[in-house]
N, C-alpha and C. Protein backbone atom coordinates (compact mmCIF):
# COMPACT_ATOMS: atom_id res chain seq x y z
N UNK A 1 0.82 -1.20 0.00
CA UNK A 1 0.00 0.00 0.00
C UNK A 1 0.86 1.26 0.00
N UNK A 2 2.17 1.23 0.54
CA UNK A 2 2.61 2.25 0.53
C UNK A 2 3.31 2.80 -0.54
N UNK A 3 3.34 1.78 -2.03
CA UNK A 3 4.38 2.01 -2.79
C UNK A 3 3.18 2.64 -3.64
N UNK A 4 1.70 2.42 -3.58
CA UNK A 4 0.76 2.75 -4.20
C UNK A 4 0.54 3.83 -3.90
N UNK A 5 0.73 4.44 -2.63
CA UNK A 5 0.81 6.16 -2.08
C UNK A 5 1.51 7.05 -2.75
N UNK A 6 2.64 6.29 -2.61
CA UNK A 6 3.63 6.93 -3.30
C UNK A 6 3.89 7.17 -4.65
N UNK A 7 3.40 6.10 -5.50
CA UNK A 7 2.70 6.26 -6.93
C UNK A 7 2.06 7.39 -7.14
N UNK A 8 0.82 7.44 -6.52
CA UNK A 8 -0.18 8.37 -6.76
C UNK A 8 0.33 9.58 -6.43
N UNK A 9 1.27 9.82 -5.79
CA UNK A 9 1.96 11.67 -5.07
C UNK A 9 2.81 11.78 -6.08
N UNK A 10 3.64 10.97 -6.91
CA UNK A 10 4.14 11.01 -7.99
C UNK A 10 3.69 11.55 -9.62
N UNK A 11 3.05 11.00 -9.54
CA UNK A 11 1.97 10.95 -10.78
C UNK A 11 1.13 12.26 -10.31
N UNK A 12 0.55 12.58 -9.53
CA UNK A 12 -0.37 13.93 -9.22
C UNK A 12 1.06 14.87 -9.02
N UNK A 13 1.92 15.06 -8.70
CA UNK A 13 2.96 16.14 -8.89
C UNK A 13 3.46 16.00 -10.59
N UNK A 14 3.36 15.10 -11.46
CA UNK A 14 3.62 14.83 -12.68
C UNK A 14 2.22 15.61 -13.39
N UNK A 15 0.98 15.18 -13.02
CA UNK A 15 -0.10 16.27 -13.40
C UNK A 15 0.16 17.56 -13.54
N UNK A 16 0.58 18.10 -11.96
CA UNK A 16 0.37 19.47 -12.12
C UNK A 16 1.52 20.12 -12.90
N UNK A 17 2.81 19.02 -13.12
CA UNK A 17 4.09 19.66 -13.86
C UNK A 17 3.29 20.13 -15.29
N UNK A 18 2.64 19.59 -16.22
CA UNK A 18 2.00 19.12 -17.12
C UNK A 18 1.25 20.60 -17.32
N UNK A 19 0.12 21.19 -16.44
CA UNK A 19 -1.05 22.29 -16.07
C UNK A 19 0.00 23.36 -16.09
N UNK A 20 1.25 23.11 -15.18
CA UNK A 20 1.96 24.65 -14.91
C UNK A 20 2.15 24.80 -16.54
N UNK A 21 3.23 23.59 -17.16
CA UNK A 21 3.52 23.96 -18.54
C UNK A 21 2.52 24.23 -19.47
N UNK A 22 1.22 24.19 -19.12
CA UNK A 22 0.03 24.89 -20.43
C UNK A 22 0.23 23.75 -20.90
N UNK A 23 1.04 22.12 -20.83
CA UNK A 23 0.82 21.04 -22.02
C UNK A 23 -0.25 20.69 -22.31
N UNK A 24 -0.32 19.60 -23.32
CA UNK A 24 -1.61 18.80 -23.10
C UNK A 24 -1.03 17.26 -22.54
N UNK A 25 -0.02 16.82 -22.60
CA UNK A 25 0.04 16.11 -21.67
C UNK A 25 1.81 15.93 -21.31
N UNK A 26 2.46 14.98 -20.70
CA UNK A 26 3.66 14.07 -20.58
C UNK A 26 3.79 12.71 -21.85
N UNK A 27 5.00 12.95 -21.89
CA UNK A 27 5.38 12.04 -22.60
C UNK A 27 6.54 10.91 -22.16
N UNK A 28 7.10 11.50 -20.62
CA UNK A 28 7.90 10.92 -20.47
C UNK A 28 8.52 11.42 -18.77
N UNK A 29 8.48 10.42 -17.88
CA UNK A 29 8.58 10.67 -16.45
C UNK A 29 9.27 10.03 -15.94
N UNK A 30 10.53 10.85 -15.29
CA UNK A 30 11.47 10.28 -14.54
C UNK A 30 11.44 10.30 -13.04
N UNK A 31 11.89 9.18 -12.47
CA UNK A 31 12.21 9.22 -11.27
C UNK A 31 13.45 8.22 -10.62
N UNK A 32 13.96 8.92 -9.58
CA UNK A 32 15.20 8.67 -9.13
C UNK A 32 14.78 7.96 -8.15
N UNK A 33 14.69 6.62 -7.61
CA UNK A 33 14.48 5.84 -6.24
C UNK A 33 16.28 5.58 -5.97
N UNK A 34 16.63 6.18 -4.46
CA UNK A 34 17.29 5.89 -3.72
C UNK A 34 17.90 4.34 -3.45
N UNK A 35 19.24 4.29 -2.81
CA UNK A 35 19.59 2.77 -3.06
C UNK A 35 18.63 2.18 -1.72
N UNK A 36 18.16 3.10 -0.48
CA UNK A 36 17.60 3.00 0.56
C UNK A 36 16.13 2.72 0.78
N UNK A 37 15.95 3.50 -0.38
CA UNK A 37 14.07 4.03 -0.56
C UNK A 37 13.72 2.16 -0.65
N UNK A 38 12.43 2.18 0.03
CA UNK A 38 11.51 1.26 -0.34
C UNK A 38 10.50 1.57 -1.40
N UNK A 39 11.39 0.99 -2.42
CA UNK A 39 9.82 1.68 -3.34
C UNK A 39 10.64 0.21 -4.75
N UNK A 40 9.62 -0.85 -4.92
CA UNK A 40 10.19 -1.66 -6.05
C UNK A 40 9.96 -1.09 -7.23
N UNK A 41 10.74 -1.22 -8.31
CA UNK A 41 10.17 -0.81 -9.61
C UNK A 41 9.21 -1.00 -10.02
N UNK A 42 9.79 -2.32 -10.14
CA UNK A 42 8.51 -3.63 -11.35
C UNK A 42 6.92 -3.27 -9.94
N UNK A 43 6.70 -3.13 -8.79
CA UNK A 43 5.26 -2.68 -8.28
C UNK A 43 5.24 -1.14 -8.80
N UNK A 44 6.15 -0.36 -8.60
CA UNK A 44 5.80 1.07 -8.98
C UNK A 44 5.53 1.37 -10.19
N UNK A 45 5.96 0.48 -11.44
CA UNK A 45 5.34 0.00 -12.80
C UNK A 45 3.78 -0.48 -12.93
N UNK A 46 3.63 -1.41 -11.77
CA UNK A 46 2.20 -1.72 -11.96
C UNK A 46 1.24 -0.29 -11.35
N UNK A 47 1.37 -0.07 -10.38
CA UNK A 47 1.10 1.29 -9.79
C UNK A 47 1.06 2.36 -10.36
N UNK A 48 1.99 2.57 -11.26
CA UNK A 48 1.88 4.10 -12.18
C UNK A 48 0.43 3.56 -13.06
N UNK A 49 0.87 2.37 -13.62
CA UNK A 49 -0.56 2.22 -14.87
C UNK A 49 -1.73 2.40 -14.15
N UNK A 50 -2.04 2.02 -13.38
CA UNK A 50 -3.06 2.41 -12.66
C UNK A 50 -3.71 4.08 -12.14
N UNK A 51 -2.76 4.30 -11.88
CA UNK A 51 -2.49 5.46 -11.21
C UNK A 51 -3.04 6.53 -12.31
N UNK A 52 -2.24 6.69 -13.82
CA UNK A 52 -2.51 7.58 -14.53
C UNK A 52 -3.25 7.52 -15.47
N UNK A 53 -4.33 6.50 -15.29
CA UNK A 53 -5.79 6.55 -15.97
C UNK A 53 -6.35 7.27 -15.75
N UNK A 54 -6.79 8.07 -17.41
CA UNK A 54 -7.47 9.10 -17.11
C UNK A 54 -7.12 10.81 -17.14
N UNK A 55 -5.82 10.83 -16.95
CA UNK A 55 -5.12 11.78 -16.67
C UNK A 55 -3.71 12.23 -17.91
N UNK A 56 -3.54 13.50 -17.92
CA UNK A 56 -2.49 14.09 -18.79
C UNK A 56 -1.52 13.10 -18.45
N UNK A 57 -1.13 11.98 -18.15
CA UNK A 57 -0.18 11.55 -18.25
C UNK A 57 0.38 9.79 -18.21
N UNK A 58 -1.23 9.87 -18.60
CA UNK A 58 -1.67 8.52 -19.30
C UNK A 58 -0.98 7.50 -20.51
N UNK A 59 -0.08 8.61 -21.27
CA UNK A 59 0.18 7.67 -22.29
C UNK A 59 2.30 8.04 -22.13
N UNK A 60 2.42 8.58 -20.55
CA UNK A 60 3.47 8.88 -20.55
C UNK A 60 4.19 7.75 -20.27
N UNK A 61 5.84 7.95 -20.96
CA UNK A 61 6.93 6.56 -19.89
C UNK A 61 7.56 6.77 -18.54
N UNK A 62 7.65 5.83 -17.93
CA UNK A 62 8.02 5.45 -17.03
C UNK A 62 9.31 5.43 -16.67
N UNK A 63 10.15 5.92 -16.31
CA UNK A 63 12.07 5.83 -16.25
C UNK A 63 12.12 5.78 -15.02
N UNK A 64 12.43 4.70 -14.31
CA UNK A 64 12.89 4.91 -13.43
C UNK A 64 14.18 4.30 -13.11
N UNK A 65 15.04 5.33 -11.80
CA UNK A 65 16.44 4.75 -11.70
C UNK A 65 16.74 4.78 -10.64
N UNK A 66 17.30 3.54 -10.46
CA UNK A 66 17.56 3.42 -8.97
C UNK A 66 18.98 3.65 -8.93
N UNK A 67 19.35 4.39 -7.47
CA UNK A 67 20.52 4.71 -6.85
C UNK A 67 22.04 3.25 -5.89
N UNK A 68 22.40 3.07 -6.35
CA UNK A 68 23.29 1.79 -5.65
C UNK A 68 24.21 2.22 -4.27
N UNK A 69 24.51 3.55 -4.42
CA UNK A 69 25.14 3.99 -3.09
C UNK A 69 24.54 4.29 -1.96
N UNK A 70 24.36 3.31 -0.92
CA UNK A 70 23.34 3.38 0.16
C UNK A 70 24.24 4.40 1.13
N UNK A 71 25.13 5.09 1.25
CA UNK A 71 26.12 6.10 1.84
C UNK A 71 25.77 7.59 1.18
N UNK A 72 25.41 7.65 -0.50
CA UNK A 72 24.99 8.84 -0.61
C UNK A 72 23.66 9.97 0.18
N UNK A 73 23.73 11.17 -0.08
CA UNK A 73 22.91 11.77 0.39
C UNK A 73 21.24 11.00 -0.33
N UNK A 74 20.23 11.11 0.25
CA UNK A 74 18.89 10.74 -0.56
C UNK A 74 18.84 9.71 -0.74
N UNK A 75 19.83 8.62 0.13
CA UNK A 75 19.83 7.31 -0.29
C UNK A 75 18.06 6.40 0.02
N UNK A 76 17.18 7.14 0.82
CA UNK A 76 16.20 7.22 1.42
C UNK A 76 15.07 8.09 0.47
N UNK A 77 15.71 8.24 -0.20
CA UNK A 77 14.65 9.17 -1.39
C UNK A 77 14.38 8.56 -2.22
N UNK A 78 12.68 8.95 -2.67
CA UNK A 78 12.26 9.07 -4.14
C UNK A 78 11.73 10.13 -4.70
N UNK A 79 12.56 10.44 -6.11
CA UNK A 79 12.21 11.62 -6.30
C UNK A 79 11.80 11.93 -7.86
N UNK A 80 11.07 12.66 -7.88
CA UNK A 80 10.53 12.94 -9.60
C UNK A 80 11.36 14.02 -10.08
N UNK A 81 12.27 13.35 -11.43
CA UNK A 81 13.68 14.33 -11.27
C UNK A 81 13.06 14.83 -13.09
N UNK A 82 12.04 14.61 -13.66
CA UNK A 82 12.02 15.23 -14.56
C UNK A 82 10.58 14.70 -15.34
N UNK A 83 9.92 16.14 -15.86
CA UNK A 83 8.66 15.54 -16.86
C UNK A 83 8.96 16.28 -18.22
N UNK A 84 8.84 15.37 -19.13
CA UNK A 84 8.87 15.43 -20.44
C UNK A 84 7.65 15.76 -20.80
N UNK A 85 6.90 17.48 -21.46
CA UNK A 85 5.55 17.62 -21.95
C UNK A 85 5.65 17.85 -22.97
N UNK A 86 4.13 17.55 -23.58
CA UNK A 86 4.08 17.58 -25.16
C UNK A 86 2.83 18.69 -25.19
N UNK A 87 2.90 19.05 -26.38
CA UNK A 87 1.74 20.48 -26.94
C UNK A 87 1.67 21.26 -26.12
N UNK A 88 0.49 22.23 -26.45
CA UNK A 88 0.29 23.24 -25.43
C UNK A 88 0.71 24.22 -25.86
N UNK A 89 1.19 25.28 -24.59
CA UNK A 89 1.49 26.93 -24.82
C UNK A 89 2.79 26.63 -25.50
């Protein structure tokens, strides 16, 4: 349940990236999971599809990358390090 929380705060901060830029939607969404973070891919894969039905960022990809240095800073982080938008202003 919690990786599904975390999906959804992902994806709704990926929305509003989308609204600030005037797009009409994403094409492409990155995120950085920590070597620390609890967050699996392959569930946060099933979780995004879910997640962005419906929404500007429905037909976006998925990148995610995980961190191997459990000593770096954010090793405990997940973070949305970039949205790719299409059309719009």
């Amino acid at each position: 349940m919690h990786e599904a929380a975390l999906v959804r705060s992902l994806v709704a901060r990926a929305v509003e990236v989308v609204a600030e830029a005037g797009a009409e939607r994403a094409a492409r969404i990155e995120v950085r999971v920590g070597a620390l973070a609890h967050l699996d891919p392959e569930a946060a894969g099933i979780h995004f599809a879910a997640a962005v039905t419906g929404t500007p960022v429905e037909s976006a990809e998925l990148v995610i990358t995980r961190a191997t240095d459990p000593s770096e800073a954010g090793a405990l982080d997940v973070v949305l390090t970039s949205v790719d938008v299409v059309g719009g202003e």
